[in-house]
PDB file of N, CA and C in Angstrom:
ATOM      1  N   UNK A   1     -97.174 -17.884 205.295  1.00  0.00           N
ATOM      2  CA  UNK A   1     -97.576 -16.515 205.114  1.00  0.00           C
ATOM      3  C   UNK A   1     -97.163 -15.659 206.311  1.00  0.00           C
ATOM      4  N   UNK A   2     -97.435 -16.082 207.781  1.00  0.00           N
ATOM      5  CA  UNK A   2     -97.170 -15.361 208.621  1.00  0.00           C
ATOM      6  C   UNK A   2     -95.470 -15.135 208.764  1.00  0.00           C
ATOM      7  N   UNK A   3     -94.654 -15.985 208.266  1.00  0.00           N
ATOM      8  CA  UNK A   3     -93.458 -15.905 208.366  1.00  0.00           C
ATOM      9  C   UNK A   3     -92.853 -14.798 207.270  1.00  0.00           C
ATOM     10  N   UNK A   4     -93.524 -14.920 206.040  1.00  0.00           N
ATOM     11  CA  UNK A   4     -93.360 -13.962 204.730  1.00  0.00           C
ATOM     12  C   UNK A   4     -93.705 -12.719 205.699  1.00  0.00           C
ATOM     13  N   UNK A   5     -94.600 -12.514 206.681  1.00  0.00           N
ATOM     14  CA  UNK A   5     -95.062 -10.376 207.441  1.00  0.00           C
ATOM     15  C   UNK A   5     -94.251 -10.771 208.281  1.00  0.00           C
ATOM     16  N   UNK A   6     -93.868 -11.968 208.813  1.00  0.00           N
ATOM     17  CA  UNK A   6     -92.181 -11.356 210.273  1.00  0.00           C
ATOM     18  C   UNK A   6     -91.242 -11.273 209.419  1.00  0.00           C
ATOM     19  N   UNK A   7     -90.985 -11.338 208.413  1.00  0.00           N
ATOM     20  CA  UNK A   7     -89.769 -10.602 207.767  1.00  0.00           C
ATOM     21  C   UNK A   7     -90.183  -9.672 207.003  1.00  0.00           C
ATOM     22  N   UNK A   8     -90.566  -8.827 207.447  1.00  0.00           N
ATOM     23  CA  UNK A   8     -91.739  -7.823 206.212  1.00  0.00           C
ATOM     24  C   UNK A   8     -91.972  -7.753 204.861  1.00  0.00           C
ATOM     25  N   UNK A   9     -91.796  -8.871 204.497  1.00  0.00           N
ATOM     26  CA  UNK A   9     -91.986  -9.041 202.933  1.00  0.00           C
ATOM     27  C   UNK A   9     -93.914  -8.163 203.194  1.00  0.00           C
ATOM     28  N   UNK A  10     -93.986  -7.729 202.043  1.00  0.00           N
ATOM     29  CA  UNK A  10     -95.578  -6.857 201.720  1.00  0.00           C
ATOM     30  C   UNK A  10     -96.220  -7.979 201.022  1.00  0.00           C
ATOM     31  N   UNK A  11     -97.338  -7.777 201.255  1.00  0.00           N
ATOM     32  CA  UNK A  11     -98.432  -8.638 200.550  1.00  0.00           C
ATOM     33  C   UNK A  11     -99.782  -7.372 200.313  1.00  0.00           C
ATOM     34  N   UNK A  12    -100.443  -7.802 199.073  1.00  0.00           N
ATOM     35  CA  UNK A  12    -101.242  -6.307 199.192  1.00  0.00           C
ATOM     36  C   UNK A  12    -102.815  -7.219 200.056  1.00  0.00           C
ATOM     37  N   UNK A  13    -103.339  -6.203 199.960  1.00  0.00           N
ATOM     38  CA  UNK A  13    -104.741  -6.359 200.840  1.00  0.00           C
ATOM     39  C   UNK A  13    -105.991  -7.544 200.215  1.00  0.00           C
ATOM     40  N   UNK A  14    -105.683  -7.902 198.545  1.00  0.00           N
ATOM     41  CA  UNK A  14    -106.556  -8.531 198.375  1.00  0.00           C
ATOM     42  C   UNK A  14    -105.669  -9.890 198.108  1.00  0.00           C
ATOM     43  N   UNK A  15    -104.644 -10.231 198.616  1.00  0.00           N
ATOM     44  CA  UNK A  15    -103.986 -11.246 199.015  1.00  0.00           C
ATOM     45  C   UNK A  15    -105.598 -11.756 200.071  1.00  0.00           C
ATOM     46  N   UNK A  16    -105.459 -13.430 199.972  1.00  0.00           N
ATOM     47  CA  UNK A  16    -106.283 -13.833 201.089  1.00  0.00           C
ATOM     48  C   UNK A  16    -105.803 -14.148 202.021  1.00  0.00           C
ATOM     49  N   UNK A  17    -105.160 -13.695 202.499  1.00  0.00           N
ATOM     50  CA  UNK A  17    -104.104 -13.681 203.858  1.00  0.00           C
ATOM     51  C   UNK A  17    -103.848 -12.170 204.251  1.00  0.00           C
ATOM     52  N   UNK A  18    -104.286 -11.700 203.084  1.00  0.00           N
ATOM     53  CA  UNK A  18    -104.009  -9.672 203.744  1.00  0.00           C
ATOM     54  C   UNK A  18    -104.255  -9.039 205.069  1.00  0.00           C
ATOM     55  N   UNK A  19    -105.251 -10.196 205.638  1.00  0.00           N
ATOM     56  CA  UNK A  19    -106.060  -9.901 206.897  1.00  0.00           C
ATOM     57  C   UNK A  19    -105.296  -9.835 208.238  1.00  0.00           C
ATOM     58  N   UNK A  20    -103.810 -10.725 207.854  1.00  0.00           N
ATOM     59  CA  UNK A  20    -102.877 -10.793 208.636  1.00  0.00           C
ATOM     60  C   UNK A  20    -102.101  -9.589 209.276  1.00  0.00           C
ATOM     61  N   UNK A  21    -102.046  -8.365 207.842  1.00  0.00           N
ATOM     62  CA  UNK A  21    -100.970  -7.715 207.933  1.00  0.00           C
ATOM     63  C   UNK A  21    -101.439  -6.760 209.261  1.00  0.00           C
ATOM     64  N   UNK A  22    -102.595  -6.732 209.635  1.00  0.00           N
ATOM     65  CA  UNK A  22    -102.796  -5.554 210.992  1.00  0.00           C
ATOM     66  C   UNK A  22    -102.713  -6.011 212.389  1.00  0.00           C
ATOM     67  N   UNK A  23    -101.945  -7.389 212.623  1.00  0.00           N
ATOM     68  CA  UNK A  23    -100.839  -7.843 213.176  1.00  0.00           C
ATOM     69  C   UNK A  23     -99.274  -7.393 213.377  1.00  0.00           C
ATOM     70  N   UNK A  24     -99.006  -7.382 214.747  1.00  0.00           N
ATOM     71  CA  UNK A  24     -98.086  -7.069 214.894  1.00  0.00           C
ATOM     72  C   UNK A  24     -96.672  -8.424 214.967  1.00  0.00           C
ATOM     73  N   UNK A  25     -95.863  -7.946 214.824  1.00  0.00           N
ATOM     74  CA  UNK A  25     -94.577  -9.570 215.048  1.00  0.00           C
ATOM     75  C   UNK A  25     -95.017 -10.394 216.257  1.00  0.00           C
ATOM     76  N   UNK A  26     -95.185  -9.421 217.328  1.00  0.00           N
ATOM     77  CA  UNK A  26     -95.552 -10.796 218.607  1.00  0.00           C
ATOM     78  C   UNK A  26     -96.714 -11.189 218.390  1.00  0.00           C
ATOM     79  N   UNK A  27     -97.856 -10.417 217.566  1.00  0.00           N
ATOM     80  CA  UNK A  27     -99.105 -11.517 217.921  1.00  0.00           C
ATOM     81  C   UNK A  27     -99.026 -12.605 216.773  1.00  0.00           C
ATOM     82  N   UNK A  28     -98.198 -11.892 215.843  1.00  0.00           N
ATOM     83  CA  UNK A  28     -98.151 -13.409 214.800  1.00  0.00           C
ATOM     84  C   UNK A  28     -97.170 -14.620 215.251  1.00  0.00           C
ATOM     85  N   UNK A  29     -96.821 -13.781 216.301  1.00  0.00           N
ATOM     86  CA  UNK A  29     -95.752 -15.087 216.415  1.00  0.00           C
ATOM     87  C   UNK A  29     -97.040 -16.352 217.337  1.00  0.00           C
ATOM     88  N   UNK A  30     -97.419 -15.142 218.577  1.00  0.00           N
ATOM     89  CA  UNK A  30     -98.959 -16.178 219.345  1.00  0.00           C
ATOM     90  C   UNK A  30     -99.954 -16.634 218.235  1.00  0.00           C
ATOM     91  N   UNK A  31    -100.331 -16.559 217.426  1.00  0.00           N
ATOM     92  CA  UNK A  31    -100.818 -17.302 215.730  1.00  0.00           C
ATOM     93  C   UNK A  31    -100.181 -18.510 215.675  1.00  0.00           C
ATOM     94  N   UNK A  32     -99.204 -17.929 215.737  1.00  0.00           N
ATOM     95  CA  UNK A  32     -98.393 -19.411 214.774  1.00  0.00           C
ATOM     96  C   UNK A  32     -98.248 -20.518 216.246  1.00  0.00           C
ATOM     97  N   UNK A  33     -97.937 -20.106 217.468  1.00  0.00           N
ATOM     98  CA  UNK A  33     -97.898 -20.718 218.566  1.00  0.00           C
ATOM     99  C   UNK A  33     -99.359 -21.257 218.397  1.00  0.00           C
ATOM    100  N   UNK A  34    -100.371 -20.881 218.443  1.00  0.00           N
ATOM    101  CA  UNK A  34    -101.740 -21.317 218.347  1.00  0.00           C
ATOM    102  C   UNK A  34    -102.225 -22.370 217.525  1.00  0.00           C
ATOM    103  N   UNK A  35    -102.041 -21.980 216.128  1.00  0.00           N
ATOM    104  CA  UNK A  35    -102.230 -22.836 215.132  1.00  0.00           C
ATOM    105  C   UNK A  35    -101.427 -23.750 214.990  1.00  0.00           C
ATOM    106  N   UNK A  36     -99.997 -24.049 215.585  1.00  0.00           N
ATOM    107  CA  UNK A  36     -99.009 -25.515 215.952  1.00  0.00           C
ATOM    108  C   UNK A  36     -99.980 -26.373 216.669  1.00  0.00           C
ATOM    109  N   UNK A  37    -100.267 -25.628 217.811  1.00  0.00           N
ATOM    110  CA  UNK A  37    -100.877 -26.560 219.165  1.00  0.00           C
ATOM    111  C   UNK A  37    -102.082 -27.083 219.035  1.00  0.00           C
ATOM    112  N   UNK A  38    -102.889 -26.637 217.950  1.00  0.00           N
ATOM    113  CA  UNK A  38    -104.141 -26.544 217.450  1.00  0.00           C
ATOM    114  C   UNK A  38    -103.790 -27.626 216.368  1.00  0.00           C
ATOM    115  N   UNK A  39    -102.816 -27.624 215.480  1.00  0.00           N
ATOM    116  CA  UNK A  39    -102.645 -28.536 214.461  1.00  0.00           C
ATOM    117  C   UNK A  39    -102.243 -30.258 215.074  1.00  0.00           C
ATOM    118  N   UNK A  40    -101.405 -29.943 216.114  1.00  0.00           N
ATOM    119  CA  UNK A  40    -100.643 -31.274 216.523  1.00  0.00           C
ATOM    120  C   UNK A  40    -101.833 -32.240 217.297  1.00  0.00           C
ATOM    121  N   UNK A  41    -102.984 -31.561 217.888  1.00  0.00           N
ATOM    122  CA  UNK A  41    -104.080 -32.474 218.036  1.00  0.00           C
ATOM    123  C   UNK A  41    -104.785 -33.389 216.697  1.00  0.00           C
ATOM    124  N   UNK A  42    -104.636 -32.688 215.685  1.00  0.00           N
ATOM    125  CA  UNK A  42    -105.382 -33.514 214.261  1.00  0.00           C
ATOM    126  C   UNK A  42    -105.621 -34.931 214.242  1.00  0.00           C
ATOM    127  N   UNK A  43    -104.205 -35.614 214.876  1.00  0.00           N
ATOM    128  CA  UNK A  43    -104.278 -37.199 214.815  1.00  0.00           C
ATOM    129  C   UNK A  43    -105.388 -37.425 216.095  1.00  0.00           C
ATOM    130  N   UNK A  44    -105.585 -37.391 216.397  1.00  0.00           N
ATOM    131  CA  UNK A  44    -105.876 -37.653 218.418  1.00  0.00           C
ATOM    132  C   UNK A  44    -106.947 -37.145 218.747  1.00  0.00           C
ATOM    133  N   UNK A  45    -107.307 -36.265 218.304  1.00  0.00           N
ATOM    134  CA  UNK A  45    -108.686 -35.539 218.702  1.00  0.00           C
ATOM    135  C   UNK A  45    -109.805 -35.637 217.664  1.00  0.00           C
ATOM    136  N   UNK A  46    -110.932 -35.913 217.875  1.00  0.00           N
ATOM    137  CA  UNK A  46    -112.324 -35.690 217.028  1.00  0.00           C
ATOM    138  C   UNK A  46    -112.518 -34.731 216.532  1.00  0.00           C
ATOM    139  N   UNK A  47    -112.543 -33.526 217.128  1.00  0.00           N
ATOM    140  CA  UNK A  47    -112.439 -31.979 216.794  1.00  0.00           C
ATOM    141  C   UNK A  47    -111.602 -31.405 217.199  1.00  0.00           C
ATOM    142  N   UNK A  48    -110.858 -31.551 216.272  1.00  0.00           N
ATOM    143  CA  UNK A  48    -109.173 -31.032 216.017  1.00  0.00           C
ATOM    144  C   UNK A  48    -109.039 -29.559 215.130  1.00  0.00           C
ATOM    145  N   UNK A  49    -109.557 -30.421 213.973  1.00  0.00           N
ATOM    146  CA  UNK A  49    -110.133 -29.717 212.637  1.00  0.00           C
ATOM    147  C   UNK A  49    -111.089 -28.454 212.809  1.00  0.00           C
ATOM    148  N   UNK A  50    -112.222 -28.992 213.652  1.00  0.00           N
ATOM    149  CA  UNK A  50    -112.664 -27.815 214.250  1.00  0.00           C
ATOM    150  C   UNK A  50    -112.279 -26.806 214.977  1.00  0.00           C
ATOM    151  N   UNK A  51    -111.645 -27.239 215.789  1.00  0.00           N
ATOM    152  CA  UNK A  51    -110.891 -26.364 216.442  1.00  0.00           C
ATOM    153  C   UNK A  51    -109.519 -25.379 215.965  1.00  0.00           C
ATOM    154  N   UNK A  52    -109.131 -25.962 214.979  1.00  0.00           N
ATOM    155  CA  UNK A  52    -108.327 -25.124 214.219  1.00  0.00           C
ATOM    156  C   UNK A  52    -109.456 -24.400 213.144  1.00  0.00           C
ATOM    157  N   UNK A  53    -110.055 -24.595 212.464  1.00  0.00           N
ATOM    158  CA  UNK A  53    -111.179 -23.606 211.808  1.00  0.00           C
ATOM    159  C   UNK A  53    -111.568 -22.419 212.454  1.00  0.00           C
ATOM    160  N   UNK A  54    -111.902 -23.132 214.271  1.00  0.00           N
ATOM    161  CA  UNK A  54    -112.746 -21.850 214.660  1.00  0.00           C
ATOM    162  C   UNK A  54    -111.486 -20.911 214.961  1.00  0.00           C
ATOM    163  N   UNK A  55    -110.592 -21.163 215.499  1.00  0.00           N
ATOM    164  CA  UNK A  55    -109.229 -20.553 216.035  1.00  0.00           C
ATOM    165  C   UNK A  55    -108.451 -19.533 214.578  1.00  0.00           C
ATOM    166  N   UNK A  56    -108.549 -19.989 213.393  1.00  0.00           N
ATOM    167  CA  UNK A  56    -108.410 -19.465 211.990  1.00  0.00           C
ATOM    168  C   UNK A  56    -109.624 -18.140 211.962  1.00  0.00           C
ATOM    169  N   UNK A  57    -110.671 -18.724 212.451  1.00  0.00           N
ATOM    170  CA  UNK A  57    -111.698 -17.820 212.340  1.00  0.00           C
ATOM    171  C   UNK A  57    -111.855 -16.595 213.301  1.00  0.00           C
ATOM    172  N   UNK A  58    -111.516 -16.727 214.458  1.00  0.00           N
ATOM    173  CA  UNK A  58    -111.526 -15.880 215.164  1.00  0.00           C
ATOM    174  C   UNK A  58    -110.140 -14.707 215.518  1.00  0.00           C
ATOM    175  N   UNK A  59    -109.228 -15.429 214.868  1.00  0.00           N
ATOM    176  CA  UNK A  59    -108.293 -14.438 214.556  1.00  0.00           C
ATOM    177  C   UNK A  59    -108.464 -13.761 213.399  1.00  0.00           C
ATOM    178  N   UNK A  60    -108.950 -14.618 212.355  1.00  0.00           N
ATOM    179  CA  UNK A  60    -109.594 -13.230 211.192  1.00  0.00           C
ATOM    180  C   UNK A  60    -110.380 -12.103 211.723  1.00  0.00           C
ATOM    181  N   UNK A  61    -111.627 -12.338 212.678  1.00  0.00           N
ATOM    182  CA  UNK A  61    -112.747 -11.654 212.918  1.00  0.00           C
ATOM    183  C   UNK A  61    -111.750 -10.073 214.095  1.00  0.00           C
ATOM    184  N   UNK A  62    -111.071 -10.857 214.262  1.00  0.00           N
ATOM    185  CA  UNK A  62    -110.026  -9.959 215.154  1.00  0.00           C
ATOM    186  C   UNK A  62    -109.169  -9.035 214.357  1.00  0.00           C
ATOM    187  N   UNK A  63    -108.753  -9.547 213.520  1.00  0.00           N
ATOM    188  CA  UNK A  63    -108.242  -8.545 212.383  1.00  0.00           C
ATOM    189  C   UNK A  63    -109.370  -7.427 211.842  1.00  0.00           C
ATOM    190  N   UNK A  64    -110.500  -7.850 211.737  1.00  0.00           N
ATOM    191  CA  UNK A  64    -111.257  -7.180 210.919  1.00  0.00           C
ATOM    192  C   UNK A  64    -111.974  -6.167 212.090  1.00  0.00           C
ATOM    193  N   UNK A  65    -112.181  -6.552 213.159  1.00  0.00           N
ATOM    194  CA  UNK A  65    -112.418  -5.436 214.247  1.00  0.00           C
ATOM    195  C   UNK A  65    -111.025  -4.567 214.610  1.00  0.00           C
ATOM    196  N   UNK A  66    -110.264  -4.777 214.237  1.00  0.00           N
ATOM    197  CA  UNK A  66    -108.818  -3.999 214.796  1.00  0.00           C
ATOM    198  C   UNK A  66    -108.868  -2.686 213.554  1.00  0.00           C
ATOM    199  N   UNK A  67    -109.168  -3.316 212.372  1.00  0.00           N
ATOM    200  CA  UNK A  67    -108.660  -2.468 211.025  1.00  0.00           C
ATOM    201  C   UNK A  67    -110.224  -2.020 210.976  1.00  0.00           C
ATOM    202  N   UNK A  68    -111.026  -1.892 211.509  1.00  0.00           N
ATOM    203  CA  UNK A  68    -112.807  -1.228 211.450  1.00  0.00           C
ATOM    204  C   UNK A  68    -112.421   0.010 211.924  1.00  0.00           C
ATOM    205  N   UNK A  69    -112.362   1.176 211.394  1.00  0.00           N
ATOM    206  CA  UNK A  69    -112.122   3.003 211.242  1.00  0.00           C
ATOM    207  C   UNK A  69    -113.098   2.961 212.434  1.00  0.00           C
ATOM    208  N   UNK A  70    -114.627   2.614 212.342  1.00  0.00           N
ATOM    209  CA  UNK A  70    -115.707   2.484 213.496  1.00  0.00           C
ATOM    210  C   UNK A  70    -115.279   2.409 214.849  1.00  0.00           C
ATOM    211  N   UNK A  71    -115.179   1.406 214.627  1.00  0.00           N
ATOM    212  CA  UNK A  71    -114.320   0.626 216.340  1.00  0.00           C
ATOM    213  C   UNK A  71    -113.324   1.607 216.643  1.00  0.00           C
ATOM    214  N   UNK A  72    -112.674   1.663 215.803  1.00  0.00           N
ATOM    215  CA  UNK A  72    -111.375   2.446 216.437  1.00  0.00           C
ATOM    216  C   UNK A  72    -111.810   4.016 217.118  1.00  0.00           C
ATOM    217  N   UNK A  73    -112.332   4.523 216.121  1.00  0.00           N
ATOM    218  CA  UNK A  73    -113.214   5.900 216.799  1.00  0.00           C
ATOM    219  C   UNK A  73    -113.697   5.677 218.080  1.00  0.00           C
ATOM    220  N   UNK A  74    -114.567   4.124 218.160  1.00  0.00           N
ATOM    221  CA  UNK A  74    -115.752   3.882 219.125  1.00  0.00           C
ATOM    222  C   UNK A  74    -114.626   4.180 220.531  1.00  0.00           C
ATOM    223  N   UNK A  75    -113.464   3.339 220.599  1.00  0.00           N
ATOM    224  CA  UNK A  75    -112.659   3.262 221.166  1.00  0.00           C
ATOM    225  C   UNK A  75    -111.728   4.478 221.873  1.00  0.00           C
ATOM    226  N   UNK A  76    -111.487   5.333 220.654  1.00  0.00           N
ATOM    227  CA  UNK A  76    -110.737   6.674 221.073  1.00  0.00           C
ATOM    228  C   UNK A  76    -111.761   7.427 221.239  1.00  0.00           C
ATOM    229  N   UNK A  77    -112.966   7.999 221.404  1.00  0.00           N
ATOM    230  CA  UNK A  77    -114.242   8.785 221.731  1.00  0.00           C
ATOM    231  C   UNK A  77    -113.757   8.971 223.119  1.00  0.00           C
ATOM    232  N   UNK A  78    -113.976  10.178 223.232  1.00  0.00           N
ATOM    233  CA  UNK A  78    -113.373  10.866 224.621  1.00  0.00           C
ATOM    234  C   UNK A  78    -114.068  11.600 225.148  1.00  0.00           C
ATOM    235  N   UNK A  79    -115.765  11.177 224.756  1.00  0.00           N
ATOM    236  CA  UNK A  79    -116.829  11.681 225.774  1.00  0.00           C
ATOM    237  C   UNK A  79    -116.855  11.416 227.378  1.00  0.00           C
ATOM    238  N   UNK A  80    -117.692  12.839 228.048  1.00  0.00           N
ATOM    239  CA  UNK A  80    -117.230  12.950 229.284  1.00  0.00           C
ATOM    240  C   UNK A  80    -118.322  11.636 230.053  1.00  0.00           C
ATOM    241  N   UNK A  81    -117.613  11.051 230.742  1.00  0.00           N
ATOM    242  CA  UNK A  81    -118.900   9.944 231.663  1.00  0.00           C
ATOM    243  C   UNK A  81    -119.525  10.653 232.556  1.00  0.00           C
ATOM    244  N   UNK A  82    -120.620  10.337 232.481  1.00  0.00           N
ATOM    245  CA  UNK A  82    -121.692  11.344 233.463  1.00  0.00           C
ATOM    246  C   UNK A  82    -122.129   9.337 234.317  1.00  0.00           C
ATOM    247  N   UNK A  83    -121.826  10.262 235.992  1.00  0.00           N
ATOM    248  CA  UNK A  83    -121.708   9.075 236.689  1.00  0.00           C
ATOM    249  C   UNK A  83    -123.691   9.230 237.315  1.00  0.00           C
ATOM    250  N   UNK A  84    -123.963   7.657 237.732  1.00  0.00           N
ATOM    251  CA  UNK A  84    -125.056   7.570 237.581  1.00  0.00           C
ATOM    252  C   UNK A  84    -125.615   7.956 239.272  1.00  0.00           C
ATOM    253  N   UNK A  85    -126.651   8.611 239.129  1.00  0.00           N
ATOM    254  CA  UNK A  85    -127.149   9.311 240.762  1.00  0.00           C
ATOM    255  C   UNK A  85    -128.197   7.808 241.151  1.00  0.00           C
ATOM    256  N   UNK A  86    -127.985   7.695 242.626  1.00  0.00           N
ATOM    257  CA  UNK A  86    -129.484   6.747 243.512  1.00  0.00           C
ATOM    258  C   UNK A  86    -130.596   7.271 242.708  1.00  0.00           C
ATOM    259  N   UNK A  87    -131.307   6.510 242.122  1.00  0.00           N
ATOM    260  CA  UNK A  87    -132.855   6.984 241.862  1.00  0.00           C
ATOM    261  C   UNK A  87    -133.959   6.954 243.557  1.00  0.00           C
ATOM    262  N   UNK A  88    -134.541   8.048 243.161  1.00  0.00           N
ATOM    263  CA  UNK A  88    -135.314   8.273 244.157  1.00  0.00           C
ATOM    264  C   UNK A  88    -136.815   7.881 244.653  1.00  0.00           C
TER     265      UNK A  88
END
């Protein structure tokens, strides 16, 4: 799938992989670097499996805070900082 968005083939949003597309080419490429290095433990490690789950998981949760309208506002909000005085 990640190879189908580095060649920009489209996938629509309720694809279950759609979550991908608010990725850019280099971070999918660090994905796929991730999930190799994460996979090639499977034989060898106890929590291998786990560790590729949570690593699957936390790049979703990352997608879904990147593409949150919220966050992004929270982020560009260009209120003035009022710096904090010695209490007296």
């Amino acid at each position: 799938m990640t190879n189908r968005l580095r060649l920009d083939e489209q996938i629509g949003s309720e694809h279950p992989y759609g979550w991908l597309k608010v990725f850019d080419n280099e971070e999918l490429c660090e994905l796929i670097a991730e999930v190799e290095s994460a996979y090639r433990l499977v034989g060898s490690e106890p929590q291998a499996w786990d560790h590729l789950d949570a690593l699957i998981y936390e790049w979703h949760e990352s997608a879904i805070a990147i593409s949150s309208e919220e966050l992004v506002a929270a982020f560009n909000d260009e209120l003035d900082e009022v710096l904090l005085t010695q209490p007296n």
